[in-house]
Protein backbone atom coordinates (compact mmCIF):
# COMPACT_ATOMS: atom_id res chain seq x y z
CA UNK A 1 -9.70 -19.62 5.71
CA UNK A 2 -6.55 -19.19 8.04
CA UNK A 3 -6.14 -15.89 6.10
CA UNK A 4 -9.13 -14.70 7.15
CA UNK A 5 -8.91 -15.67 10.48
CA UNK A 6 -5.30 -13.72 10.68
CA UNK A 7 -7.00 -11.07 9.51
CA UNK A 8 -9.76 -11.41 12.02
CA UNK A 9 -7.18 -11.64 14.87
CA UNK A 10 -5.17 -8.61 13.67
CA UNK A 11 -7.97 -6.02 13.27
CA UNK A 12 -8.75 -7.66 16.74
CA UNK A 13 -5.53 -7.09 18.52
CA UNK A 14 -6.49 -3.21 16.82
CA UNK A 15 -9.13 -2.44 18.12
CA UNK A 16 -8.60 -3.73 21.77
CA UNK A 17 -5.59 -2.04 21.64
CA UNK A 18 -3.32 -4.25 21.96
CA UNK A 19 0.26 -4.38 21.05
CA UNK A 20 1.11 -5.66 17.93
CA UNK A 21 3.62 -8.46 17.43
CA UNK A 22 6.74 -7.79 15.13
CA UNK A 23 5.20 -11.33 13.44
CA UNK A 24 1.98 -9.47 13.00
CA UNK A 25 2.96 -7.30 10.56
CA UNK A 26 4.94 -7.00 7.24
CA UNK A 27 8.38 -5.87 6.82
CA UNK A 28 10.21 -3.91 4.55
CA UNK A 29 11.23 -6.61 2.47
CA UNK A 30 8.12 -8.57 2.54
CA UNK A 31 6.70 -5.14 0.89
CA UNK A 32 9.66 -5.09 -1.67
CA UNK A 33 8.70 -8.65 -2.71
CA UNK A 34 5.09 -7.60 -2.72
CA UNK A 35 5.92 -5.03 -5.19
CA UNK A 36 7.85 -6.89 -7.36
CA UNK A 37 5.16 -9.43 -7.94
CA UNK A 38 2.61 -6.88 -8.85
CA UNK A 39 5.02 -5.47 -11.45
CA UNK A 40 5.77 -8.81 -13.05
CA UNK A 41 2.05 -9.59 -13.12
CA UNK A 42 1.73 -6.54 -15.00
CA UNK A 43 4.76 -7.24 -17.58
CA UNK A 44 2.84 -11.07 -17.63
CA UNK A 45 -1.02 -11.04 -17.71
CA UNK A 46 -1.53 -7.09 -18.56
CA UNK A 47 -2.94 -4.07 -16.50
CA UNK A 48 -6.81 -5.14 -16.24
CA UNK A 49 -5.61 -8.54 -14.85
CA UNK A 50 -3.38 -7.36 -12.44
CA UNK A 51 -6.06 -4.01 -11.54
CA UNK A 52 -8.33 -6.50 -10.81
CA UNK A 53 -6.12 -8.53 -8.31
CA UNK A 54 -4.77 -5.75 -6.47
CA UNK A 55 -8.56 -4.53 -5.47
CA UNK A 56 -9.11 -7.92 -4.37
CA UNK A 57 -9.19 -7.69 -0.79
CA UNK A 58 -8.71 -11.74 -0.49
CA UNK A 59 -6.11 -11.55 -3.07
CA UNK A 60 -2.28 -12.07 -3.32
CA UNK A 61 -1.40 -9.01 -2.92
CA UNK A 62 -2.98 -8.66 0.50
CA UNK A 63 -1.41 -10.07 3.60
CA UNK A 64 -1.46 -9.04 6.91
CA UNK A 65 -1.30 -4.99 7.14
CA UNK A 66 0.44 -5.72 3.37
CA UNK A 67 -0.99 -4.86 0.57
CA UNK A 68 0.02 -2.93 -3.23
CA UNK A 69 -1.91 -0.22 -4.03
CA UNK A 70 -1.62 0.96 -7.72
CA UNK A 71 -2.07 4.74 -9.46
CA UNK A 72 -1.22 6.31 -12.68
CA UNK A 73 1.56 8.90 -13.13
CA UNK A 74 -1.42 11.23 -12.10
CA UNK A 75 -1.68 9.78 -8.82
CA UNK A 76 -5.02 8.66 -9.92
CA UNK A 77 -5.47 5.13 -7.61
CA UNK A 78 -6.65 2.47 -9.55
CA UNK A 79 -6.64 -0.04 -6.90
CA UNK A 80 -6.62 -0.22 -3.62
CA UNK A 81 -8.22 -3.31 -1.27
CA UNK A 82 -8.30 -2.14 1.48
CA UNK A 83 -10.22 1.61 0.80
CA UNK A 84 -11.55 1.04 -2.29
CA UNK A 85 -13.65 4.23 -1.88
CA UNK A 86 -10.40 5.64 -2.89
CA UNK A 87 -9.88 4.51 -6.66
CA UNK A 88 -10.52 6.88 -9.20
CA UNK A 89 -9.47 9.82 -7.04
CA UNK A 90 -6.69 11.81 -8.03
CA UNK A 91 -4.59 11.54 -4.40
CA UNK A 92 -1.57 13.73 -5.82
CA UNK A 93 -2.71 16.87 -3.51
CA UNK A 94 -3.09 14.75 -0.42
CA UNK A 95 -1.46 15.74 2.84
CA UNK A 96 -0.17 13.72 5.91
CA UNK A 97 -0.54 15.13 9.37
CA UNK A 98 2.30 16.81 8.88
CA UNK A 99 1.65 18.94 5.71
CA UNK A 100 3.88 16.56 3.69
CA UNK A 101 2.34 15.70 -0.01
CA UNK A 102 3.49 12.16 0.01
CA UNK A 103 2.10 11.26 -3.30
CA UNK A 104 2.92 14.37 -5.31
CA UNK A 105 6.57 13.77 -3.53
CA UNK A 106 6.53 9.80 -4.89
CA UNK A 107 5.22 11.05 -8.19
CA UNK A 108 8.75 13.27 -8.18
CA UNK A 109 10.78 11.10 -7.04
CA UNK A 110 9.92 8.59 -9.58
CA UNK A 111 11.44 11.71 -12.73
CA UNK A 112 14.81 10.57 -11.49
CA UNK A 113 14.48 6.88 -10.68
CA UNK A 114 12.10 3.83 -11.06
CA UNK A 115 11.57 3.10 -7.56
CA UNK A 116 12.10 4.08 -3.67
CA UNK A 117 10.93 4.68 -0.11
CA UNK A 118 8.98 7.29 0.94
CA UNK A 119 7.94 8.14 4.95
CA UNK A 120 4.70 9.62 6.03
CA UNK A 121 2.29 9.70 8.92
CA UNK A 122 -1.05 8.77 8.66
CA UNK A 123 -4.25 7.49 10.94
CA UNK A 124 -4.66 3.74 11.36
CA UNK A 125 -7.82 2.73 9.60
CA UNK A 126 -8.60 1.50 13.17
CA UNK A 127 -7.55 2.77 15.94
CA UNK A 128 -7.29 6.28 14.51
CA UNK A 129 -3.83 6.58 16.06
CA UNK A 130 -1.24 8.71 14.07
CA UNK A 131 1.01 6.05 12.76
CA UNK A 132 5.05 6.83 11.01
CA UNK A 133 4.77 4.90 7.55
CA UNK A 134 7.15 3.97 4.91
CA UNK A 135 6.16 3.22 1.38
CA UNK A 136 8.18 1.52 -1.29
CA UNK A 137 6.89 2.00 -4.57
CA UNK A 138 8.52 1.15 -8.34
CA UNK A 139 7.09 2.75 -11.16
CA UNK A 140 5.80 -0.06 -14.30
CA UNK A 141 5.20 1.52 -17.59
CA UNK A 142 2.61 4.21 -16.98
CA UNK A 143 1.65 2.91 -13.49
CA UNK A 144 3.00 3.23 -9.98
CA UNK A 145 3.00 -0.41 -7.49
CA UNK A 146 3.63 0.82 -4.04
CA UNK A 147 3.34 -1.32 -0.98
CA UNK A 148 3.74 0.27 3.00
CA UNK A 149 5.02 -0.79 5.70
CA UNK A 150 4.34 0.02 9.85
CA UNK A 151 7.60 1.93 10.81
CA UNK A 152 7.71 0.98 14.83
């Protein structure tokens, strides 16, 4: 229940457009951590286990503006809670406002090394406001855990 209600009070403090609170939002190592839990639910209780968490939107891998979002080596989402219009579409051709192919460019990254950060811009889901972005991401087997963060 208090999750909700943060939740509540967040989108909130969005759409009235007020500021947000350092406290209100996750930080770089809270998404690392995030991340890291996905992948060991993965290595623990299998990919259709741990699919079905991450598109929970009430799960434990959502918490405040938090939350893993999972695709194939495609870049193929396979979960995401908060737009779950989005799974099953191939994102790798996506573009930020800036041209940048964030996906395809995490899908690269990951040929030389399991994990990193990647920046983008994007719109907030809310106030439509062009927003700087940094996503950490690790790659597990044949799937790709990533977990953003507000850059402010």
């Amino acid at each position: 229940m208090a999750k909700c209600i943060r939740y509540l009070l967040l989108a909130l403090a969005c759409f009235l457009g007020g500021p947000l609170r350092a406290a209100d939002l996750g930080s770089a190592d809270e998404a690392v951590s995030m991340v890291r839990k996905a992948v060991a639910m993965l290595a623990d209780s299998g990919k259709d286990k741990t699919i079905a968490e991450a598109n929970n939107p009430h799960g434990r891998f959502v918490d405040r503006d938090l939350y893993v979002v999972i695709h194939d080596l495609h870049g193929t989402v396979l979960a995401n809670p908060v737009l779950p219009r989005m799974v099953g579409h191939d994102l790798s051709a996506v573009k930020d406002v800036d041209g940048k192919m964030f996906i395809k460019e995490r899908l690269d990254m990951l040929k030389t090394s399991n994990r990193g950060w990647i920046d983008f811009k994007w719109p907030n889901s809310v106030t439509k406001q062009i927003e700087k972005r940094s996503v950490y991401f690790e790659r597990a087997g044949d799937l790709v855990v990533a977990c953003g963060i507000l850059k402010q």
